[in-house]
Protein backbone atom coordinates (compact mmCIF):
# COMPACT_ATOMS: atom_id res chain seq x y z
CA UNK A 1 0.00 0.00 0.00
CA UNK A 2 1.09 3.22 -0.57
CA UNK A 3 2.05 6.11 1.84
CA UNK A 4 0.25 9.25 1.74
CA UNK A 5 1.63 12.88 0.93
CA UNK A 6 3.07 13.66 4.60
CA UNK A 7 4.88 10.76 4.13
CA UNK A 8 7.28 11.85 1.43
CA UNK A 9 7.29 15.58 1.93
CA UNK A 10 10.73 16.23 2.54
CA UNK A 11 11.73 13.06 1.66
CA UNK A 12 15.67 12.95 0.72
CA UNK A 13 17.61 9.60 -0.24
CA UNK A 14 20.48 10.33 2.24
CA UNK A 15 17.76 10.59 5.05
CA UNK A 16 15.78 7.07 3.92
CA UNK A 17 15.89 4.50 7.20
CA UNK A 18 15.90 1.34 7.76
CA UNK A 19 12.44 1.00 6.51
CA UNK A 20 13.13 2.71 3.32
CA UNK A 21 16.07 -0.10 3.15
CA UNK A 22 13.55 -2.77 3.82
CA UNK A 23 10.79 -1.86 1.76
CA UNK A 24 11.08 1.30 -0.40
CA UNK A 25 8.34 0.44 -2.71
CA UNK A 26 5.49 1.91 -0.84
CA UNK A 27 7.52 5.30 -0.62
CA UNK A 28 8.05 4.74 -4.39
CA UNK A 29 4.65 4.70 -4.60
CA UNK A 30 3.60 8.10 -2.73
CA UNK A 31 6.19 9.57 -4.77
CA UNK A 32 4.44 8.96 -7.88
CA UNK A 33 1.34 9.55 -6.85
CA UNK A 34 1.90 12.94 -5.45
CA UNK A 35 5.69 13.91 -6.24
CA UNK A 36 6.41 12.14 -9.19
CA UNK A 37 9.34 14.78 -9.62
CA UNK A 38 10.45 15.34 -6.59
CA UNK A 39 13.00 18.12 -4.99
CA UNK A 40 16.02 16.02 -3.01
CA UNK A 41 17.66 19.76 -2.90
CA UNK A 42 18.42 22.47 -4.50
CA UNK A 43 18.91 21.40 -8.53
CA UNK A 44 18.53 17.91 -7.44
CA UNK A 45 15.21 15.61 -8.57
CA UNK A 46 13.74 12.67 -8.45
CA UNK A 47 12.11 10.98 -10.76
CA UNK A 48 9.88 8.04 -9.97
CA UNK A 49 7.12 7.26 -12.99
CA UNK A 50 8.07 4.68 -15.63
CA UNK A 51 7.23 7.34 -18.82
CA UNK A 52 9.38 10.25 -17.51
CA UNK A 53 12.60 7.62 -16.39
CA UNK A 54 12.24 6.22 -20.29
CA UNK A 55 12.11 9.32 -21.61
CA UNK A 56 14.67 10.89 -19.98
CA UNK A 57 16.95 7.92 -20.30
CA UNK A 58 16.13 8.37 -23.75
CA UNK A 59 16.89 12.32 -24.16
CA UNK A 60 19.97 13.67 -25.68
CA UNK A 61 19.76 16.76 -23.20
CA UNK A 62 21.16 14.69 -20.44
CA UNK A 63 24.66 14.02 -19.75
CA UNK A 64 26.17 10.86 -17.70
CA UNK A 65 29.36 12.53 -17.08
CA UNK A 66 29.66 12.60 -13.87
CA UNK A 67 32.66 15.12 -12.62
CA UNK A 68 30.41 18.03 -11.73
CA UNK A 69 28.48 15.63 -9.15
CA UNK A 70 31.28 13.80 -7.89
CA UNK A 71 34.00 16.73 -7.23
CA UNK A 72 32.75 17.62 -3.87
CA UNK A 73 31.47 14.22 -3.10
CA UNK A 74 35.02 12.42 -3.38
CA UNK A 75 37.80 15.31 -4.09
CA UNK A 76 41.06 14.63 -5.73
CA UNK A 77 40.85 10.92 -5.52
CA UNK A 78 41.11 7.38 -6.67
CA UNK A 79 37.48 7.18 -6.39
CA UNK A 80 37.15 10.24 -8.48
CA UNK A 81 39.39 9.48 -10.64
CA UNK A 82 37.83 6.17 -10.95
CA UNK A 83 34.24 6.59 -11.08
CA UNK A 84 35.05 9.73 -14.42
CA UNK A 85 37.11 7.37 -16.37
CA UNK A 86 34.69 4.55 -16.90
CA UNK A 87 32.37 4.08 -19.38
CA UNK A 88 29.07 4.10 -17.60
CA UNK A 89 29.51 7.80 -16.30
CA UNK A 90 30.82 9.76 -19.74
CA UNK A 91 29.61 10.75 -22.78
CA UNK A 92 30.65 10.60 -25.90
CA UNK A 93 33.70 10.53 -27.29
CA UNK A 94 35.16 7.99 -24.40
CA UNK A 95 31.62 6.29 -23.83
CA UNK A 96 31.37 5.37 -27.76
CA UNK A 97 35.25 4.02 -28.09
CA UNK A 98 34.56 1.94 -24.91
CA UNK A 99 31.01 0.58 -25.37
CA UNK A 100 31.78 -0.40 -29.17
CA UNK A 101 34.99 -2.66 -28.01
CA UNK A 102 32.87 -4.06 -25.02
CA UNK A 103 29.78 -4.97 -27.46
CA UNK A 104 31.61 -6.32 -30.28
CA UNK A 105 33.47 -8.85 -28.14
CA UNK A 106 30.20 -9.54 -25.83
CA UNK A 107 28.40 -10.30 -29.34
CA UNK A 108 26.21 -13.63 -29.78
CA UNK A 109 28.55 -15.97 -30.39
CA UNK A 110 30.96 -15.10 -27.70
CA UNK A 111 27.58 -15.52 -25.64
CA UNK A 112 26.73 -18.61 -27.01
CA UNK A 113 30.57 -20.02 -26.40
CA UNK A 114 30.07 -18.78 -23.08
CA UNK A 115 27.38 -20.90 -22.25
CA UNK A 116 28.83 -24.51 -21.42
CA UNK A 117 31.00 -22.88 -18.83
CA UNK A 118 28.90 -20.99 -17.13
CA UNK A 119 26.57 -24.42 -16.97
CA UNK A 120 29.73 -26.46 -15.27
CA UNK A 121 30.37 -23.68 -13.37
CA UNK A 122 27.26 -23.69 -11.55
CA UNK A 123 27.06 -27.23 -11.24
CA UNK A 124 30.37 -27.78 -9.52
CA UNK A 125 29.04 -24.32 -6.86
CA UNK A 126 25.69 -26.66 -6.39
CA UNK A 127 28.12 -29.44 -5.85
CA UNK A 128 29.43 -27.49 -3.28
CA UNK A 129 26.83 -26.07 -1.87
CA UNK A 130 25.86 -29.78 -0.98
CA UNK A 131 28.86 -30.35 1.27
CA UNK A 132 28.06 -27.40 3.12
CA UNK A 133 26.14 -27.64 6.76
CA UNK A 134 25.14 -23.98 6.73
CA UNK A 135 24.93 -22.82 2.95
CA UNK A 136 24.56 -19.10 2.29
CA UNK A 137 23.03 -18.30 -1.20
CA UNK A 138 24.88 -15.30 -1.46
CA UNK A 139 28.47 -16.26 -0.11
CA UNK A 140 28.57 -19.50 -1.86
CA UNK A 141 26.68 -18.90 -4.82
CA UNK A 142 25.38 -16.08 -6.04
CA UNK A 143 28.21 -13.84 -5.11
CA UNK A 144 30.76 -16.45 -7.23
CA UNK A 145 29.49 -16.72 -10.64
CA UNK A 146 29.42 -12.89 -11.84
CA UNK A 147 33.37 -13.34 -10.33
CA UNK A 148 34.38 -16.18 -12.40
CA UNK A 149 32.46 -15.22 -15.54
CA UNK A 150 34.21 -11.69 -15.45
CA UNK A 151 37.45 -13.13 -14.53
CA UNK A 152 37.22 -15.44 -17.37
CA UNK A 153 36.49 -12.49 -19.56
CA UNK A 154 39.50 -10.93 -18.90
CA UNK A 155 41.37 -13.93 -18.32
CA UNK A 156 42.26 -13.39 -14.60
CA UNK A 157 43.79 -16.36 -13.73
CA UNK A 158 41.84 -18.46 -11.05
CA UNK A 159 44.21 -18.24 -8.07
CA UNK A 160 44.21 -14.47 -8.11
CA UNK A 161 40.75 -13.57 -8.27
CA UNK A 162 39.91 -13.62 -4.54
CA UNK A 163 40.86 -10.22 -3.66
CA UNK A 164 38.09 -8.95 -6.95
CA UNK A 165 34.54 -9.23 -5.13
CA UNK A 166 35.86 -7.07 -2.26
CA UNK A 167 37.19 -4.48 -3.89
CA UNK A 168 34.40 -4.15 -5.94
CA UNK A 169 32.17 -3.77 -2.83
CA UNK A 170 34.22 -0.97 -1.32
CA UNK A 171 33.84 1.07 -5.23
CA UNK A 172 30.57 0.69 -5.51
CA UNK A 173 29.28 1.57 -1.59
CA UNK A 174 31.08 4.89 -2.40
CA UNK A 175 28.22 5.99 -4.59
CA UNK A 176 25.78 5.53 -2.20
CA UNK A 177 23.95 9.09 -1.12
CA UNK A 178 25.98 10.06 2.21
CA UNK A 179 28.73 7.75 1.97
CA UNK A 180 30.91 8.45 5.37
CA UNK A 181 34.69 8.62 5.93
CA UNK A 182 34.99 4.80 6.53
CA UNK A 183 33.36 3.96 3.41
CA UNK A 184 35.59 6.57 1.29
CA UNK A 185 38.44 5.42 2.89
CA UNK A 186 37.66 1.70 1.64
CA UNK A 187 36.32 2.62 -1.87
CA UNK A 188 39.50 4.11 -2.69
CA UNK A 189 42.30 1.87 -1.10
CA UNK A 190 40.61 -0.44 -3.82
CA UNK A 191 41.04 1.78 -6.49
CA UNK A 192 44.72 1.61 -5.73
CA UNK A 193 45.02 -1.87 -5.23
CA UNK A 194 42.81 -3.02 -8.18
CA UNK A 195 45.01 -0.65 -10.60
CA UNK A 196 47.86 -1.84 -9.18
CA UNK A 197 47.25 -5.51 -10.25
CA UNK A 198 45.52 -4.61 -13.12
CA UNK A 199 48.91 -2.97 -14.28
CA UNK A 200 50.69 -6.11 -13.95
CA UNK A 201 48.00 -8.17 -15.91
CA UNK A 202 48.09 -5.62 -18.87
CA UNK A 203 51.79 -5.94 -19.07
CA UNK A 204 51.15 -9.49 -19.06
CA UNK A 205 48.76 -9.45 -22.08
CA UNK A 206 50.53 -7.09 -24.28
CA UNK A 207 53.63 -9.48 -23.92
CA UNK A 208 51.49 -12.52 -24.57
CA UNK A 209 47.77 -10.91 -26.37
CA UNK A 210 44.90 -13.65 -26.27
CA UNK A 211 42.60 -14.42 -28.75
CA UNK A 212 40.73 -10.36 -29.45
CA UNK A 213 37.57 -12.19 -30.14
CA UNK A 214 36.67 -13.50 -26.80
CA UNK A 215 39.27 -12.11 -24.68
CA UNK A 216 37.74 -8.88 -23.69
CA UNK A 217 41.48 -7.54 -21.88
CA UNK A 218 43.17 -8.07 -25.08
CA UNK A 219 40.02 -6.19 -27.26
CA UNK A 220 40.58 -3.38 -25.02
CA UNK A 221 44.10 -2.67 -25.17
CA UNK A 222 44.30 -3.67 -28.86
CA UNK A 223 41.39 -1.34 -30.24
CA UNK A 224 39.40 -1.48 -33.15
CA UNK A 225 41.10 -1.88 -36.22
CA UNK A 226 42.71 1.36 -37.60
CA UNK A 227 40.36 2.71 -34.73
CA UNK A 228 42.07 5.20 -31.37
CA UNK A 229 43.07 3.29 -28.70
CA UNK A 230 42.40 3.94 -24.76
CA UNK A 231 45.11 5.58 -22.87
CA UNK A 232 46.14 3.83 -19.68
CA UNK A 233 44.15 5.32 -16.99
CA UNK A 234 41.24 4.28 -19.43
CA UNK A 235 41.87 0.91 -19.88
CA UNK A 236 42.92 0.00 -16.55
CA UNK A 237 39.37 1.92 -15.11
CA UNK A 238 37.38 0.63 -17.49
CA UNK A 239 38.70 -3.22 -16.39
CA UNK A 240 37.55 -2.09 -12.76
CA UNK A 241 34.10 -1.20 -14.80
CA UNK A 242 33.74 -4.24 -16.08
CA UNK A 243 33.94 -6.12 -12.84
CA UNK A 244 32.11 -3.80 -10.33
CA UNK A 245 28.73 -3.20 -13.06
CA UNK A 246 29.28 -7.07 -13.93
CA UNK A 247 29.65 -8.86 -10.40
CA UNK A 248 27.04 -6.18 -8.83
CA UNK A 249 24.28 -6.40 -11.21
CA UNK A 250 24.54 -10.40 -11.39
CA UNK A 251 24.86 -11.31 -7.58
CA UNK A 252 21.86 -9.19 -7.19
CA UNK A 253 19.83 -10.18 -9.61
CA UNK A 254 20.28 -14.19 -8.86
CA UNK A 255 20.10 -13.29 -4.98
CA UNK A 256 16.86 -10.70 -4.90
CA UNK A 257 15.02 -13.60 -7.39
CA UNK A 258 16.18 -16.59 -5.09
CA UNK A 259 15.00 -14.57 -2.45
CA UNK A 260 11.68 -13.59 -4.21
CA UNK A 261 10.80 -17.05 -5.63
CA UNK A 262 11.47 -18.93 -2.13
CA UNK A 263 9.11 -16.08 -0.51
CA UNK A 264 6.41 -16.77 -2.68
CA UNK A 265 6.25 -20.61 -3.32
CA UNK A 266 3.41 -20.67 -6.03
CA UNK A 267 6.25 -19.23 -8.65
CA UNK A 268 9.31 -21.18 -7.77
CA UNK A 269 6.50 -24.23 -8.24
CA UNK A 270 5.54 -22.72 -11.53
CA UNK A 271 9.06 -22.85 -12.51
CA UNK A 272 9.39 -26.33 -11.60
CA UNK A 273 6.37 -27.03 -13.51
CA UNK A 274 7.09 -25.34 -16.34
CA UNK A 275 10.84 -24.88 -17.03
CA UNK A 276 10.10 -23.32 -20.66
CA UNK A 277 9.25 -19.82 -18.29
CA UNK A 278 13.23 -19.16 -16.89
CA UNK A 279 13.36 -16.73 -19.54
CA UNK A 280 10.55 -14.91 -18.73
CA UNK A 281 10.93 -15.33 -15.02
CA UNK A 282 14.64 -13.65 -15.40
CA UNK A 283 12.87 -10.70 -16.74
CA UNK A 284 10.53 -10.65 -14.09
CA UNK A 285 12.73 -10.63 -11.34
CA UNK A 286 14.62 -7.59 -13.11
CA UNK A 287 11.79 -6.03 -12.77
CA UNK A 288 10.68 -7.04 -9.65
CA UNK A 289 13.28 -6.41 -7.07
CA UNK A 290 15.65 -4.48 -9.79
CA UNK A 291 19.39 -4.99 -8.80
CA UNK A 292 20.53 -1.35 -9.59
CA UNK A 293 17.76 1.02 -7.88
CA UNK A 294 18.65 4.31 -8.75
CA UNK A 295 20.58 6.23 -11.60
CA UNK A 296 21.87 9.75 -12.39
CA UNK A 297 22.25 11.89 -15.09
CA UNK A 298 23.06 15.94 -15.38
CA UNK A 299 20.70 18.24 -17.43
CA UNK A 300 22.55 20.32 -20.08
CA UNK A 301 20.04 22.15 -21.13
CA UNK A 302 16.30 23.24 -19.44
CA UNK A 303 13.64 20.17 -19.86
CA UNK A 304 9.89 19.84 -19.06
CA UNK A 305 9.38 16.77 -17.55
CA UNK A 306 6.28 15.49 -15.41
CA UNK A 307 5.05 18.90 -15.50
CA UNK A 308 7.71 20.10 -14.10
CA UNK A 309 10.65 22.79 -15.43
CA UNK A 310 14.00 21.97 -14.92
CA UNK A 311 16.70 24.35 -15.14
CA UNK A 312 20.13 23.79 -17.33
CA UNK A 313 22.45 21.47 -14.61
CA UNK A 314 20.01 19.88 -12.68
CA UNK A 315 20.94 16.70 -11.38
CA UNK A 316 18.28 14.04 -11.63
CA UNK A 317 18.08 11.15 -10.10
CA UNK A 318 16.06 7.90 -12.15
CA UNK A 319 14.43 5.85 -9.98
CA UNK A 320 14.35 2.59 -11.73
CA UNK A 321 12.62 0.74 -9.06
CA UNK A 322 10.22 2.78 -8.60
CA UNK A 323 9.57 3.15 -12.63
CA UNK A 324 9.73 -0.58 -12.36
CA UNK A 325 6.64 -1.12 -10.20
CA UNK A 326 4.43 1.35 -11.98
CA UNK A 327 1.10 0.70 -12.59
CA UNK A 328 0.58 2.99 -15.34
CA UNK A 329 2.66 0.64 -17.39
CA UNK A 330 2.81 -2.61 -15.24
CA UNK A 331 -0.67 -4.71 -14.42
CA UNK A 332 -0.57 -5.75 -10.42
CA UNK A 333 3.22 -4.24 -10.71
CA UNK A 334 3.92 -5.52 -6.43
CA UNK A 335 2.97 -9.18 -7.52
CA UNK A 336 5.49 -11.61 -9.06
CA UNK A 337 4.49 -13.27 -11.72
CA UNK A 338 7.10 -15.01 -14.34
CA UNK A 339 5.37 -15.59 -17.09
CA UNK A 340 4.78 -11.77 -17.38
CA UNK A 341 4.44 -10.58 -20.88
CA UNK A 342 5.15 -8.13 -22.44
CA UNK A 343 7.76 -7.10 -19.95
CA UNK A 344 9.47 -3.32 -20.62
CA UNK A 345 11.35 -3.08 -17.53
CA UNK A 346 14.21 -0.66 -17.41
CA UNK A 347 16.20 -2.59 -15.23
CA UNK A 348 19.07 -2.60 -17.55
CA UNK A 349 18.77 1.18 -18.45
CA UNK A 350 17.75 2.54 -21.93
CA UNK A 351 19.30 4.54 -24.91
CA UNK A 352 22.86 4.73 -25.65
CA UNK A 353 23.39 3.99 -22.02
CA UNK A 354 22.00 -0.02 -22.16
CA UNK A 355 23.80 -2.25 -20.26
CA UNK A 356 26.30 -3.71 -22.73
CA UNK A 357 26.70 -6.87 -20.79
CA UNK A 358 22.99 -7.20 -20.14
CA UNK A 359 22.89 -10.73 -22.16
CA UNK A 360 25.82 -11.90 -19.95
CA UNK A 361 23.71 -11.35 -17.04
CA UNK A 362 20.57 -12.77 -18.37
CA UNK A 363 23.01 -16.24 -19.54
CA UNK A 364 23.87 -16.71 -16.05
CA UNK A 365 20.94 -15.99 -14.41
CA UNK A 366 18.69 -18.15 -16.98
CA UNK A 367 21.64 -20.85 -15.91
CA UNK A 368 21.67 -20.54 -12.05
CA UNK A 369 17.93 -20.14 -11.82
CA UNK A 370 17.87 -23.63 -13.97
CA UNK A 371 20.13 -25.27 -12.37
CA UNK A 372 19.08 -24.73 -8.82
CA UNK A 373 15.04 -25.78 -9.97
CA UNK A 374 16.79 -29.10 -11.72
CA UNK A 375 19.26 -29.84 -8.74
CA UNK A 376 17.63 -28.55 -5.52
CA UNK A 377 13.40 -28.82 -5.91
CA UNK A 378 13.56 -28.73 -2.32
CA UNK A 379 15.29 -25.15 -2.24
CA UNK A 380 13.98 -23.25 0.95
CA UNK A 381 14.98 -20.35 2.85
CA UNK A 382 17.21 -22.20 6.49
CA UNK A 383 17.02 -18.46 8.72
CA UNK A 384 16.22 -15.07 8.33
CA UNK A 385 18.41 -13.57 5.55
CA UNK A 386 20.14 -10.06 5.98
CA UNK A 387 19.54 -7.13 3.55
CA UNK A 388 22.29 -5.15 2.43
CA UNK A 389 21.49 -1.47 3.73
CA UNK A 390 22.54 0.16 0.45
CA UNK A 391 19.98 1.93 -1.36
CA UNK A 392 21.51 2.46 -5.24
CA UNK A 393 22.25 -0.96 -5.15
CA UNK A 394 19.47 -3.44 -3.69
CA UNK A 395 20.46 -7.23 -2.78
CA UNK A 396 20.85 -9.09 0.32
CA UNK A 397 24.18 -9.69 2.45
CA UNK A 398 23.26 -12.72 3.34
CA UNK A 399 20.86 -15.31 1.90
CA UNK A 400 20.60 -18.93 4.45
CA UNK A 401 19.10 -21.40 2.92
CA UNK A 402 18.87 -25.58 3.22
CA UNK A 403 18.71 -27.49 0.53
């Protein structure tokens, strides 16, 4: 159910408690009934209804560069530094040289090769998960495939990937709204130590380049054909990309739908029923409890949006949860249901801006979702599970289950 009007007036994403955390869907829901652009602060918005987030995702009056916002936030730092190199917050020029090299080695094929791995991949963490008296779905599952597929994509080798999932944590938690010293502190000590190895593996590959087809660390520093190549700082930020956006998006994604199908029994039995819906169902739990909450872009020029007038740099915020559950575009949008069709969710963004490794996500989710139905009918939830507090990014810390 929805909250009423005195319930979001003043609302402000740094201020949102633990119930926010918990449950921010009925908030999401006063906000688009009576705020649907809402003031965070001065030239800062929210936007919360599914046709203004599309829209706007899809207008060329918005930038994603992101130094403006984050100056003040993290100062002359590895995080800054960072978090303006990578593809996901720049424009064009750097955003098309980067996103055409990622998508052209993420193509079908290289998919479709991927496949049988990521299938005896899984199998061998079920196989594991087995052995264990206390299984968490998160630690020993869901948390370890985005890892390995990633690592595999840049052809980390295996016995020095453990330090990757941490520092990918500490990056990411720094772009939550009011991020604190300790956090900062974190978020860029792993700058510095994931550049630091990454320099070693690049001198590694240009001695000894893989195969530029399928290994995506060898695309990178090769280029295109005849094409400009990334500079240093780009390349080795743009690696860091590539596992934050790829292990963050996945863990989520297979831990918030675990989560939702063991919660509400009738679908995971549907599933069981009816294995011909996992594609469908990943799509659904996108939508559902969407693994990447919130996004930002920068207005370059004055918009109307919502009914509202936005001056020339206003920062808006896109809630994509919120546009996610909207019931102007989604029927029952706070029920599960995964044979939903049709299915528009924006949970992998829109525009120029789509997720390039979206159909890497959606291979191993479609996979561990399978997998777990196939090998573990049984599946149920062992103890109360522990939500991760962040609000941009929305999964769980901990996910007990029994098998």
């Amino acid at each position: 159910m929805a909250a009423g009007p005195e319930a979001v007036r003043g609302f402000t994403l740094a201020g949102a408690g633990a119930a926010f955390v918990a449950d921010p869907y009925p908030t999401y829901a006063a906000l688009r009934e009576h705020a649907p652009v809402h003031a965070l602060g001065p030239g800062s918005w929210l936007v919360t209804r599914y046709d203004d987030v599309l829209a706007l995702y899809r207008d060329g009056r918005l930038s994603s560069d992101k130094q403006r916002e984050f100056g003040p936030k993290f100062g002359d730092s590895p995080l800054f530094e960072h978090h303006t190199s990578s593809l996901v917050f720049n424009d064009p020029p750097l955003h098309t040289r980067v996103r055409r090299l990622l998508v052209g080695a993420l193509n079908q094929q290289a998919i479709a090769r991927m496949e049988a791995g990521v299938l005896a991949l899984v199998d061998g963490l079920i196989d594991r998960l087995q052995g264990l008296a206390e299984p968490d779905l998160i630690e020993d599952f869901a948390a370890r495939i985005p890892v390995e597929v990633i690592g595999n994509l840049l052809d980390v080798p295996a016995a020095e990937r453990g330090p990757l999932r941490d520092w990918s944590l500490a990056i990411l938690s720094a772009l939550e709204p009011l991020p604190d010293a300790a956090v900062l502190a974190r978020g860029n000590a792993a700058v510095e130590d994931f550049k630091a190895y990454l320099r070693t593996l690049v001198a590694a590959r240009r001695r000894h380049p893989g195969d530029a087809q399928f290994d995506v660390l060898t695309r990178l520093i090769q280029g295109d054909i005849g094409g400009e190549r990334l500079s240093e700082i780009e390349l080795l930020h743009n690696c860091i990309f590539l596992l934050n956006a790829g292990h963050e998006t996945t863990t989520n994604l297979i831990g918030n739908g675990a989560h939702a199908l063991l919660a509400q029994r009738d679908q995971w039995q549907r599933l069981l029923n009816d294995p011909s819906l996992l594609g469908t169902a990943v799509e659904e739990l996108l939508r559902y409890e969407s693994p990447l909450q919130l996004n930002n872009r920068l207005c370059t020029e004055p918009l109307r949006i919502g009914g509202a007038v936005l001056p020339a740099g206003s920062f808006i915020t896109l809630a994509i949860g919120s546009a996610n559950r909207d019931p102007a575009q989604f029927h029952d949008p706070d029920r599960l249901d995964v044979a939903r069709k049709p299915n528009p969710h924006l949970a992998f963004g829109q525009g120029a801006h789509a997720c390039a490794g979206m159909n890497v996500a959606r291979l191993e989710a479609r996979i561990a979702f399978g997998r777990l139905l196939a090998r573990c009918p049984g599946l149920q939830l062992r103890d109360t599970p522990q939500r991760d507090p962040r609000i941009r990014f929305r999964g769980w810390r901990t996910l007990p289950v029994a098998l």
